[in-house]
Protein backbone atom coordinates (compact mmCIF):
# COMPACT_ATOMS: atom_id res chain seq x y z
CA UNK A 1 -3.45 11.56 -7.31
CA UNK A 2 -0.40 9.95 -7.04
CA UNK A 3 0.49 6.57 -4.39
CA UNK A 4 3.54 8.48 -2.70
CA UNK A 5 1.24 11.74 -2.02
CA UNK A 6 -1.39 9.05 -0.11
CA UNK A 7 1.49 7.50 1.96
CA UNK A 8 2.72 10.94 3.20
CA UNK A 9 -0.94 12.11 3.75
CA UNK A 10 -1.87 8.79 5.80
CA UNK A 11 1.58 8.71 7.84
CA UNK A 12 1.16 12.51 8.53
CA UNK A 13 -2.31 11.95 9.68
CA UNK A 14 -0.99 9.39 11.75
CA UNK A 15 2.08 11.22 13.36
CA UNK A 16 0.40 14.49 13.20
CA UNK A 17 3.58 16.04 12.01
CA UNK A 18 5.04 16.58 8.52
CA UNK A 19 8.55 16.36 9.81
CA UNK A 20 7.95 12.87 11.23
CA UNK A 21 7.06 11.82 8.02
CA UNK A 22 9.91 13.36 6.14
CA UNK A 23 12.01 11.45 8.33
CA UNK A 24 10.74 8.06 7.81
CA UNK A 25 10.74 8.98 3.75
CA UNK A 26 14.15 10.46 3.85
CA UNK A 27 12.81 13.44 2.02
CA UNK A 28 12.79 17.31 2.93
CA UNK A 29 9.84 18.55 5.14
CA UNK A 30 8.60 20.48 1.88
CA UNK A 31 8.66 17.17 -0.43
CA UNK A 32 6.22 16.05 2.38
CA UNK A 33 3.90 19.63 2.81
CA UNK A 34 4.07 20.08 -1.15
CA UNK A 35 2.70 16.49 -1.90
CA UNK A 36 0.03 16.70 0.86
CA UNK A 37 -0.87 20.69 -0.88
CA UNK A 38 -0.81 19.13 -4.48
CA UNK A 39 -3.60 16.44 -2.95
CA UNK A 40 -5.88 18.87 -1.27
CA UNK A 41 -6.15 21.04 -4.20
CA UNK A 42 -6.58 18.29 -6.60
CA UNK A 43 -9.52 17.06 -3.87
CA UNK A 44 -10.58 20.67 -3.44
CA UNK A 45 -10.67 19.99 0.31
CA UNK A 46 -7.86 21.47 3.30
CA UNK A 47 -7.45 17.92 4.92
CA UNK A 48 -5.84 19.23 8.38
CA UNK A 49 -6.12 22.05 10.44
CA UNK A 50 -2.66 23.35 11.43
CA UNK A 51 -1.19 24.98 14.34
CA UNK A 52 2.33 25.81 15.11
CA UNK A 53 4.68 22.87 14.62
CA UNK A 54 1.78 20.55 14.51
CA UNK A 55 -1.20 19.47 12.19
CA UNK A 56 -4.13 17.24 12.91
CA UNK A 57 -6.78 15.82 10.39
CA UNK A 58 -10.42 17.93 9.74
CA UNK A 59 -13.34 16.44 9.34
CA UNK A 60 -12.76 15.92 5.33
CA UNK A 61 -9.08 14.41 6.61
CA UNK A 62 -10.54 11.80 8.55
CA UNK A 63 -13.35 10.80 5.85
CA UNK A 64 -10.43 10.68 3.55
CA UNK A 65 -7.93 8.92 5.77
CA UNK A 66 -10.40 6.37 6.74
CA UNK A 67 -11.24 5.28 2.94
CA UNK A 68 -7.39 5.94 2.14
CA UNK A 69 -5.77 3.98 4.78
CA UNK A 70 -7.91 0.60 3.87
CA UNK A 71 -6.51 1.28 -0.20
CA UNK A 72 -3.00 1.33 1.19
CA UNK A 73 -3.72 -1.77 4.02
CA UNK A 74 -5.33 -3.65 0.53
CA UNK A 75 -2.60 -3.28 -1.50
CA UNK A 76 0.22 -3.58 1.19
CA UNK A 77 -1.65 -7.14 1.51
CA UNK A 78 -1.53 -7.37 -2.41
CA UNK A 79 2.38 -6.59 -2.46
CA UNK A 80 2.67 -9.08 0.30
CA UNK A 81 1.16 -12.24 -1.68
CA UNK A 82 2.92 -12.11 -4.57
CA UNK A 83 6.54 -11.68 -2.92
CA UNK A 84 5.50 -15.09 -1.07
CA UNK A 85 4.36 -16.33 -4.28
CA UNK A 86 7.99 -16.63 -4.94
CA UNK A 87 8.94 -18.59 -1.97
CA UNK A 88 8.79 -22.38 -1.49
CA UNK A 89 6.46 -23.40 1.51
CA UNK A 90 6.24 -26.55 3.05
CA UNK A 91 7.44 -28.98 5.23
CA UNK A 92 9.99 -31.62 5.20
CA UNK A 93 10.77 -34.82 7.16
CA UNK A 94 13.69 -36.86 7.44
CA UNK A 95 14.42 -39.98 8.90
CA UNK A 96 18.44 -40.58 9.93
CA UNK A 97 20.18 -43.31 11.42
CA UNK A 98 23.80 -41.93 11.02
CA UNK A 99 26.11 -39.64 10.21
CA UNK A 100 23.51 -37.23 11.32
CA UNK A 101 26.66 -34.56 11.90
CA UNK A 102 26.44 -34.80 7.80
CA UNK A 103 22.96 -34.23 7.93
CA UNK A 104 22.73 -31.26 10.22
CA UNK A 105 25.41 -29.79 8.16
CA UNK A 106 23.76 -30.24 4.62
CA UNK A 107 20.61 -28.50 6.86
CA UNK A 108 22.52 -25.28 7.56
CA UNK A 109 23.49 -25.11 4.24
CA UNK A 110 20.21 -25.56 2.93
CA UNK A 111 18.76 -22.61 5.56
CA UNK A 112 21.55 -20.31 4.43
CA UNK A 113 20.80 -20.55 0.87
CA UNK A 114 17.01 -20.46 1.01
């Protein structure tokens, strides 16, 4: 089971279109169906029904989607802490009498670079 075959899977459930999903991946509409085929068979399990143009989840989808979409929400949040791991946090306070046209400059510097 690979991590791009669950993100196709979960987007197709949710767009209920393999197209849709091709799109947002930039890939070919087969990339998409062949990934979500390679899953089911590895799972032993059809995970939508399909009809002409459009698919929607079976009951096996959904039990799948449902535990699948919290792995992907869990490590979207995982991939989110450690980029702002990176970045410096806090506040800072200044106190200015003059030149403050010095100040605001050095300010928007500051913002620009970080």
């Amino acid at each position: 089971m690979e991590f791009l075959q669950l993100k196709y899977f979960c987007d197709a459930a949710k767009t209920q279109n393999l197209s849709k999903t091709a799109k947002k991946y930039y890939v070919p509409t087969s990339t998409v169906s062949i990934a979500i085929k390679k899953l089911e068979d590895e799972l032993g399990h059809e995970l939508f029904h399909h009809s002409s143009n459009k698919i929607a989840l079976n009951e096996a989808g959904a039990e799948f989607y449902e535990s699948i979409s919290k792995a992907l929400s869990i490590i979207s949040d995982a991939k989110e802490k450690i980029k702002d791991s990176d970045t410096i946090k806090g506040e800072i306070s200044i106190r200015c009498r003059s030149n403050r046209g010095a100040l605001t400059r050095a300010m928007e510097e500051f913002l620009k670079d970080y």
